[in-house]
Protein backbone atom coordinates (compact mmCIF):
# COMPACT_ATOMS: atom_id res chain seq x y z
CA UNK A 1 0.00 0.00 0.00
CA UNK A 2 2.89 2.58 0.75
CA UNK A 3 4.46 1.70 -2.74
CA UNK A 4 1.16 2.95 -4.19
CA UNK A 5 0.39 5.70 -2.39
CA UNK A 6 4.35 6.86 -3.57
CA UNK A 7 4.16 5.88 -6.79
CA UNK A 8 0.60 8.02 -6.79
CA UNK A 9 2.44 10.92 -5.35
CA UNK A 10 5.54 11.04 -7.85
CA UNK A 11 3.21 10.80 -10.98
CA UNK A 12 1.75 13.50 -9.59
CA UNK A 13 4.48 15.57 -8.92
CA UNK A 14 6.17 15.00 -12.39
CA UNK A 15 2.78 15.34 -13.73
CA UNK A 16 2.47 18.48 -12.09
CA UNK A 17 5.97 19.55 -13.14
CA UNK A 18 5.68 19.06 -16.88
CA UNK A 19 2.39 20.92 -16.43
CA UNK A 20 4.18 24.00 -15.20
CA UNK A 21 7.29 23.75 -17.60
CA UNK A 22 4.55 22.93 -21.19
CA UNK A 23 1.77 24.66 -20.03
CA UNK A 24 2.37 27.67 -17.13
CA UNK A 25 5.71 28.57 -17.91
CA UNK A 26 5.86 28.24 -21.62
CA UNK A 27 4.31 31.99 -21.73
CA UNK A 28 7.77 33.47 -20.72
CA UNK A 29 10.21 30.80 -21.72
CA UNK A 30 11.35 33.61 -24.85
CA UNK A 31 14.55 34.11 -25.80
CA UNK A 32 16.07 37.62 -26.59
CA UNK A 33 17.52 39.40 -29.57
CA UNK A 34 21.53 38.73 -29.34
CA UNK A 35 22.43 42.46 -29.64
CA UNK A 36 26.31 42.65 -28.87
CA UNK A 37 27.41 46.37 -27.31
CA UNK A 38 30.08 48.64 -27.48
CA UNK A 39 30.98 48.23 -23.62
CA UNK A 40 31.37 44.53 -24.08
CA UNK A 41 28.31 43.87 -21.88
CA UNK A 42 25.70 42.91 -23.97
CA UNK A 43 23.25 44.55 -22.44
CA UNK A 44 20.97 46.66 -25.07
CA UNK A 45 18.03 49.10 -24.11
CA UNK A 46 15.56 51.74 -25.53
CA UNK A 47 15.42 50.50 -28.65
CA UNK A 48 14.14 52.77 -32.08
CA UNK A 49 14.14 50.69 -35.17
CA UNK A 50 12.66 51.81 -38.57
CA UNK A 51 11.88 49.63 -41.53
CA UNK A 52 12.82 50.63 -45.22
CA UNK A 53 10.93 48.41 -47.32
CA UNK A 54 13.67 48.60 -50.67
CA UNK A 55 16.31 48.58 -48.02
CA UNK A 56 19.19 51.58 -47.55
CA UNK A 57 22.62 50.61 -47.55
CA UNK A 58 22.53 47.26 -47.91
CA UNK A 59 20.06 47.12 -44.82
CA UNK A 60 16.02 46.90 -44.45
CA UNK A 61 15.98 47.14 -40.70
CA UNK A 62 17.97 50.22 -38.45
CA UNK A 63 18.36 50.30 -35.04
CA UNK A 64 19.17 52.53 -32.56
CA UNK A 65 19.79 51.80 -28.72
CA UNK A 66 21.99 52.65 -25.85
CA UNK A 67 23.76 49.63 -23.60
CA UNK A 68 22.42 50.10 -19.93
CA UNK A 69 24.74 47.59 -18.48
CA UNK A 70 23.39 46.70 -14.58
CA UNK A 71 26.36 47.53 -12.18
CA UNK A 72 28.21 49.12 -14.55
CA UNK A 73 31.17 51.26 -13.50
CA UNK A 74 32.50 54.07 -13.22
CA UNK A 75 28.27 54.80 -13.53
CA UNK A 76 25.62 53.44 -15.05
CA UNK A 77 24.40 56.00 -17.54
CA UNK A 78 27.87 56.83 -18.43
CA UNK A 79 27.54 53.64 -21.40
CA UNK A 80 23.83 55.23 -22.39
CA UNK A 81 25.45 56.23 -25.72
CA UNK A 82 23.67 55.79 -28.67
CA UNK A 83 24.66 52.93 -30.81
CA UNK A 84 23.50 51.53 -34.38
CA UNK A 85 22.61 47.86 -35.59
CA UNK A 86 21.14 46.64 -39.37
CA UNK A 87 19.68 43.62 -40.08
CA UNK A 88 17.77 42.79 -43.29
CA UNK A 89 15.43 39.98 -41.31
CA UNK A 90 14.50 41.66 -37.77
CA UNK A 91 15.94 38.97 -36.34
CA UNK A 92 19.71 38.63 -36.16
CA UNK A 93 21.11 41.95 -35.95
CA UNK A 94 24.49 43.22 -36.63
CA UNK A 95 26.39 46.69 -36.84
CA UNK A 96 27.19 48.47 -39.80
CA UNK A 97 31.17 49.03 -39.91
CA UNK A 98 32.59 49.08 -36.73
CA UNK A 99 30.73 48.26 -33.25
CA UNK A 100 31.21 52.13 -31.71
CA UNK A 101 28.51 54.65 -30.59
CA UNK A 102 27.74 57.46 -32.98
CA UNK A 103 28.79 59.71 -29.78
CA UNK A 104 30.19 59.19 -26.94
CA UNK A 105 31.19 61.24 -23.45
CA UNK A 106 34.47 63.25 -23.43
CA UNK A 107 36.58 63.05 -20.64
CA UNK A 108 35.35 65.66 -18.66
CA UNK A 109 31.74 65.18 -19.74
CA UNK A 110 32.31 61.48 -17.47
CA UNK A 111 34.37 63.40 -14.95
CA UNK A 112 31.12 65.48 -14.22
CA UNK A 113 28.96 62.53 -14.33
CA UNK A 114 26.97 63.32 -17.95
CA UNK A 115 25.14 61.02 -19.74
CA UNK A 116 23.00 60.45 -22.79
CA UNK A 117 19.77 58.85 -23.10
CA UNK A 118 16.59 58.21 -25.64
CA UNK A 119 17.87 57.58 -29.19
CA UNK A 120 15.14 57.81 -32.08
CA UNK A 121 15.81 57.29 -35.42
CA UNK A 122 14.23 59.28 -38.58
CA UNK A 123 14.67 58.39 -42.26
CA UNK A 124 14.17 61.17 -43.96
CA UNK A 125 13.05 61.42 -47.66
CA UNK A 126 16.24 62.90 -48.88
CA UNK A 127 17.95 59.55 -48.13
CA UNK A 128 19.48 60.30 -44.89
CA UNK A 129 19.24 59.12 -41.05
CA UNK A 130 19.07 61.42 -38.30
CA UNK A 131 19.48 60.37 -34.58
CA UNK A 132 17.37 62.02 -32.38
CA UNK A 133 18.95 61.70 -28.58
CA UNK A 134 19.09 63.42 -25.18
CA UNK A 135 22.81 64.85 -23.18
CA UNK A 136 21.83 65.61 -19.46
CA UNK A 137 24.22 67.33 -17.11
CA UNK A 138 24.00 67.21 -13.45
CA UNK A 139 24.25 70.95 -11.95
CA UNK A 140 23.70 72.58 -8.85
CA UNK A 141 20.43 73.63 -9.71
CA UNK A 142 18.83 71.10 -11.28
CA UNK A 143 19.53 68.18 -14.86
CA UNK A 144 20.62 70.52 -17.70
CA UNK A 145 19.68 68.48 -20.39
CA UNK A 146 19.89 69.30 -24.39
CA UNK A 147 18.29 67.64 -27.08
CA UNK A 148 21.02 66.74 -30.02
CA UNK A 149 20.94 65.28 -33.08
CA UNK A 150 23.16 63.63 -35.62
CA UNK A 151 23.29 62.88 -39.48
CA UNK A 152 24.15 60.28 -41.76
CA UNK A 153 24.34 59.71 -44.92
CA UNK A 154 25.47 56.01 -45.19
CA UNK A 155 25.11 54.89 -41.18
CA UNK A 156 28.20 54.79 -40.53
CA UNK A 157 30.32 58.05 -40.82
CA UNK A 158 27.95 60.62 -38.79
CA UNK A 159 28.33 64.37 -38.89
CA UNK A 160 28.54 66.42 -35.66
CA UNK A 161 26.25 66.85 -32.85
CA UNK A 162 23.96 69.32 -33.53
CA UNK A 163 22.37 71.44 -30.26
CA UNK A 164 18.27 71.48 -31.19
CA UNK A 165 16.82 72.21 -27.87
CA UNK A 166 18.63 73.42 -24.59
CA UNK A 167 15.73 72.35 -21.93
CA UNK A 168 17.03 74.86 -19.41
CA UNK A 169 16.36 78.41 -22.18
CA UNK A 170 13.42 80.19 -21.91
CA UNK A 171 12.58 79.59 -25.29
CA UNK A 172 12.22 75.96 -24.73
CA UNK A 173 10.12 76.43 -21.24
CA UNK A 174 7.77 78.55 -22.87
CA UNK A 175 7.15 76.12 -25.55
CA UNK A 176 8.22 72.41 -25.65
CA UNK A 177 8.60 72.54 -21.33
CA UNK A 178 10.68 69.38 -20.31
CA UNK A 179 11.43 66.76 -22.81
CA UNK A 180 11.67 62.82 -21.98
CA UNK A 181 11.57 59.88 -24.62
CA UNK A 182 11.12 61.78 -27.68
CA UNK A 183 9.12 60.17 -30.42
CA UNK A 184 9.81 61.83 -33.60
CA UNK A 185 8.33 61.67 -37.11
CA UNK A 186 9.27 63.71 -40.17
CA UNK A 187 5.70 64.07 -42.14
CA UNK A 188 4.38 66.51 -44.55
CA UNK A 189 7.79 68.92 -44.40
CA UNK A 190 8.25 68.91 -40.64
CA UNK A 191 8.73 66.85 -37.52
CA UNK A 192 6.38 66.32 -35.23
CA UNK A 193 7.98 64.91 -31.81
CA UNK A 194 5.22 63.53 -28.73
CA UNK A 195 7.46 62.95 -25.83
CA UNK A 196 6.78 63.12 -22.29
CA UNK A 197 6.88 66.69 -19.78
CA UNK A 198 8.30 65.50 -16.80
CA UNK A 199 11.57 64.85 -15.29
CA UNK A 200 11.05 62.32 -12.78
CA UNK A 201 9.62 58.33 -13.78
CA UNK A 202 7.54 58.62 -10.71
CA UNK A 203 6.11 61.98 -10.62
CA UNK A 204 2.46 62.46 -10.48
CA UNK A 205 -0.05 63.05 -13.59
CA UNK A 206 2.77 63.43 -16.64
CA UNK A 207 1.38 64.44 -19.54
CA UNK A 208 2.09 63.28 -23.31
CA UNK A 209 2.82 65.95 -25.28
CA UNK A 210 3.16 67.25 -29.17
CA UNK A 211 5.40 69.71 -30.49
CA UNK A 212 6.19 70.24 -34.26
CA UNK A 213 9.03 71.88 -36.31
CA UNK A 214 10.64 72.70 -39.88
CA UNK A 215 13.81 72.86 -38.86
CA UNK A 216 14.71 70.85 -35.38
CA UNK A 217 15.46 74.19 -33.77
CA UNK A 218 12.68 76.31 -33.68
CA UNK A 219 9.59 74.56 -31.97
CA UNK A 220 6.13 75.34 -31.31
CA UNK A 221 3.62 75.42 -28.06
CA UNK A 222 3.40 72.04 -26.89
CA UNK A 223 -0.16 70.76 -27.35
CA UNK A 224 -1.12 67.83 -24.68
CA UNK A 225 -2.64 64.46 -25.83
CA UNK A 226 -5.74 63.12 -24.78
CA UNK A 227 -5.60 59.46 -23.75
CA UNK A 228 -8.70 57.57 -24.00
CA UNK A 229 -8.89 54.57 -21.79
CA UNK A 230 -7.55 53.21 -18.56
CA UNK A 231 -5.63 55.54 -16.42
CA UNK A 232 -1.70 55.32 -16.96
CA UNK A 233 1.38 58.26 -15.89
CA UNK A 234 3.33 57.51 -18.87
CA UNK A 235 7.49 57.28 -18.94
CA UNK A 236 8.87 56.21 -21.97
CA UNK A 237 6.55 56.28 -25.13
CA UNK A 238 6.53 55.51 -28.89
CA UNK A 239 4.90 56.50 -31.88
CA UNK A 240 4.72 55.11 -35.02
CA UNK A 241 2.19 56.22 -37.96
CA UNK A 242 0.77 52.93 -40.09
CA UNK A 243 -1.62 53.41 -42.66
CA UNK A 244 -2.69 56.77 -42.01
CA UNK A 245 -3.00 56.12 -38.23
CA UNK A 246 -0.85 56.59 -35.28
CA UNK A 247 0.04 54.33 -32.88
CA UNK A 248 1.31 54.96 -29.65
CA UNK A 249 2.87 53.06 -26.88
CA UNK A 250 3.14 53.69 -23.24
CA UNK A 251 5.38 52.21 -20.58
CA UNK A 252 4.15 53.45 -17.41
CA UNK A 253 6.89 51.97 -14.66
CA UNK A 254 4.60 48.84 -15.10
CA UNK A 255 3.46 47.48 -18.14
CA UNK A 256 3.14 48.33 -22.04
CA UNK A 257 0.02 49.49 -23.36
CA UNK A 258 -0.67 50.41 -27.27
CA UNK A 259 -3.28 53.42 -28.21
CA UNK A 260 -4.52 54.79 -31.53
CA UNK A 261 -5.16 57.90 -33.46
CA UNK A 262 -6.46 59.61 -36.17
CA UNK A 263 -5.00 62.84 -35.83
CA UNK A 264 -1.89 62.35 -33.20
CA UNK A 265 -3.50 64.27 -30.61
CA UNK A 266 -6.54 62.06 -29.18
CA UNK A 267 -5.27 58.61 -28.44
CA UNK A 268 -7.87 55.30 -27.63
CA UNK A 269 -6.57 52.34 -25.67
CA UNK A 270 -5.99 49.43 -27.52
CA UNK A 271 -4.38 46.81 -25.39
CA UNK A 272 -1.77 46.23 -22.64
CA UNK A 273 0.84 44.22 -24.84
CA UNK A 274 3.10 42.95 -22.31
CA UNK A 275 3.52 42.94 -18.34
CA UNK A 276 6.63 41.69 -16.58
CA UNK A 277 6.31 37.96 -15.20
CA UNK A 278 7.65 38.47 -11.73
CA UNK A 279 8.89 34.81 -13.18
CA UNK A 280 12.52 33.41 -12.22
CA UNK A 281 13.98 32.35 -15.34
CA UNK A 282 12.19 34.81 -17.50
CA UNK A 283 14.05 37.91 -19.35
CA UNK A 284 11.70 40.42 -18.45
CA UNK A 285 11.30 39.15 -14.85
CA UNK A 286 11.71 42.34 -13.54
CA UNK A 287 10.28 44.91 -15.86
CA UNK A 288 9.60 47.09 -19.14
CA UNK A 289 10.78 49.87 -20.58
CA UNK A 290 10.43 52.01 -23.92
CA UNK A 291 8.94 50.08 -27.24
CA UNK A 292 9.41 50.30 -30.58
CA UNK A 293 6.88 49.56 -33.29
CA UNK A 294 7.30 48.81 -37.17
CA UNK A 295 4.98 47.26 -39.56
CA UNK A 296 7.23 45.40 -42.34
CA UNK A 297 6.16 44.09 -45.65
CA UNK A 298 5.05 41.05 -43.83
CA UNK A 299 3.69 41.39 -40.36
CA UNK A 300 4.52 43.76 -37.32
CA UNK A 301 7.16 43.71 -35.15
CA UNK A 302 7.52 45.77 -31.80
CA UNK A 303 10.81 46.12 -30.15
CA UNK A 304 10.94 46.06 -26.14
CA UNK A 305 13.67 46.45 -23.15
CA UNK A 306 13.38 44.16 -20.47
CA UNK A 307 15.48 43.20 -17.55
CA UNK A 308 15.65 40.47 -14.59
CA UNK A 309 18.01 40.94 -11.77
CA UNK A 310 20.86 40.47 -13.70
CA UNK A 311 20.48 42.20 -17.36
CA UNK A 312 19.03 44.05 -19.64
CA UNK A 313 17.41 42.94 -22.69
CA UNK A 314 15.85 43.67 -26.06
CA UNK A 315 12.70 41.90 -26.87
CA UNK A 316 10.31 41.21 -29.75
CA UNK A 317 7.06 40.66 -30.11
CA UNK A 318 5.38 39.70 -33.71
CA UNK A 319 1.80 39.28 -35.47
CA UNK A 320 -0.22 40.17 -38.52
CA UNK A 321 -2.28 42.83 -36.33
CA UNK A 322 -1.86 44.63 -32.79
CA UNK A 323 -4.32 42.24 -31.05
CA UNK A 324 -1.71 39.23 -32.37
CA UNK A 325 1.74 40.70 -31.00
CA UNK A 326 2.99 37.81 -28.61
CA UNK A 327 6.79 37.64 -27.90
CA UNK A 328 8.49 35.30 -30.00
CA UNK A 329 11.18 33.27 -29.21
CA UNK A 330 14.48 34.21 -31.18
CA UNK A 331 16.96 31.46 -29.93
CA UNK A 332 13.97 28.79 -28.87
CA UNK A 333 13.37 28.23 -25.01
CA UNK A 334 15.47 30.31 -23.16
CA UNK A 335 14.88 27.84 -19.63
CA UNK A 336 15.22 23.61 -20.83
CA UNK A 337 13.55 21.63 -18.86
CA UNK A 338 16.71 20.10 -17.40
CA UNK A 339 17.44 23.76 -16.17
CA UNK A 340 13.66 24.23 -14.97
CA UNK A 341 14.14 23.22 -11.00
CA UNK A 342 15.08 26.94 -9.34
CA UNK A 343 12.10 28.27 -11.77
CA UNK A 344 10.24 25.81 -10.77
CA UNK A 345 10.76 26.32 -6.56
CA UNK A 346 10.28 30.10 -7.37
CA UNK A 347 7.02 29.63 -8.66
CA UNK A 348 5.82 27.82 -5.92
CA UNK A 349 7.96 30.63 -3.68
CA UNK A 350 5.92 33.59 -5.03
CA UNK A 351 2.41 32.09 -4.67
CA UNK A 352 3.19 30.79 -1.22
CA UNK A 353 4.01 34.44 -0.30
CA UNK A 354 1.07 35.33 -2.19
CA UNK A 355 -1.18 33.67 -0.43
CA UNK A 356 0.44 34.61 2.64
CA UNK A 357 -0.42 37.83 2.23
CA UNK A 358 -4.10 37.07 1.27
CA UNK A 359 -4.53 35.65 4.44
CA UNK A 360 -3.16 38.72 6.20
CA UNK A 361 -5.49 41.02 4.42
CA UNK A 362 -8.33 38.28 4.84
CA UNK A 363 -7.65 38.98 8.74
């Protein structure tokens, strides 16, 4: 009788841990895009990729991101530079000449603890790329940050760094205010950039805003979005227009949502895309950060960071419309089964402290 009732229990404990490796799990067992960096840590963020469908110099897919290795010295942000990849399948990515940032800090720019952020790339009719990106400066006062720009007409040799907006002028507070994750399009003779007005990721109410130009330099009065839906305090943001309608994505220090448009000003929710697991094992254990959306000549494709306790990551997710986006799995299963124990126990970890804590609010 003991022989059965053990044999009962294993089969039901392997039973039970296939289950959660085939069925559970399999949701966040995704592999990442291999996306080698300039620091040698391998750890890519805030993507902006575009998609030229007859392909410019030699390439159909462009990337821009900045490493944001975890524990990296002498700071963090100090590797945030701005750094391009091409691939021609959206898949397996490489770099066009040599892997180096299209800028990068002086000397005395790291002595004083500088750093760039929030790279977005526009291909502009004339046949060149422009990389839209942030320098901030700690000061006494407060972060004097600038929005710059770069040129290129091949994607690899890149003109200087052009000054567009210095945050901290009075020109710029009276029109464009503070300036986080730019989004930029070039449509109809001008850019129009949605980014959003605060400085801090956990400041109250943010707003997204719009702001349009000619020539990158001269700006006009912000004009704040409307979001239709479920209440978010966006961070990082994206827009992309497809077909004649815009399409913008949130991160919000939790999750990714997706909104549309008709006239880039009045945005409806859509869908929350993606949510971190809170899942040992998985690459975006720990959380989001800013998107990137193309549609290609054969489905769409939306770029994500991620990160666990360890890394940071660039995602994708893929399908023939928004409501079929799922994350795909570049490299297959990114936890075998073999490896699956420690997941396993920290499933079982989390929703024995979850229910722990039910209990507590139950009493």
């Amino acid at each position: 009788m003991v022989w059965v009732i053990l044999v009962i229990v294993v089969v039901f404990c392997l039973s039970e841990y296939l289950y959660e490796y085939y069925r559970f799990f399999a949701k966040y067992n995704q592999t990442p895009l291999d996306i080698k960096t300039f620091d040698g840590s391998n750890q890519p963020f805030h993507p902006s990729v575009i998609f030229v469908d007859k392909g410019w110099n030699g390439f159909r897919y462009w990337m821009a991101e900045t490493p944001y290795p975890i524990g990296g010295k002498p700071y963090r942000d100090r590797w945030e530079c701005p750094t391009i990849h091409v691939s021609n399948d959206g898949y397996n990515w490489a770099v066009p000449g040599e892997l180096r940032p299209i800028d990068d800090l002086t000397a005395e720019e790291i002595q004083r603890g500088d750093y760039f952020s929030d790279p977005h790339l526009v291909f502009k009719e004339d046949g060149s790329l422009e990389c839209f990106y942030r320098l901030s400066s700690p000061t006494k006062e407060k972060l004097h940050t600038r929005i710059l720009r770069k040129t290129s007409n091949d994607g690899i040799s890149w003109k200087n760094r052009e000054v567009l907006i210095d945050l901290m002028s009075d020109e710029a507070i009276n029109t464009v205010g503070y300036v986080v994750s730019p989004a930029i399009l070039y449509e109809d003779g001008k850019y129009c950039m949605w980014y959003v007005d605060a400085i801090h990721p956990f400041g109250p109410d943010k707003h997204i805003c719009l702001s349009t130009s000619v020539d990158g330099y001269q700006w006009s009065k912000l004009t704040k979005c409307v979001l239709k839906g479920p209440y978010v305090n966006p961070w990082h943001i994206d827009v992309t227009n497809i077909d004649g309608l815009y399409y913008l994505t949130i991160y919000d220090i939790k999750e990714l949502t997706i909104w549309k448009s008709l006239d880039g000003i009045t945005f409806t929710y859509l869908r929350t895309l993606i949510s971190p697991a809170f899942i040992r094992g998985c690459f975006y254990s720990e959380g989001l950060y800013r998107s990137s959306l193309v549609k290609t000549d054969e489905d769409l494709k939306l770029y994500f960071s991620a990160y666990d306790n360890q890394r940071t990551y660039l995602g994708l997710m893929s399908g023939d419309c928004i409501d079929n986006l799922t994350p795909l799995p570049i490299q297959g299963k990114r936890v075998k089964i073999s490896n699956f124990p420690r997941t396993y126990l920290s499933i079982w970890k989390r929703r024995f402290k979850m229910f722990k804590s039910c209990l507590r609010t139950l009493s």
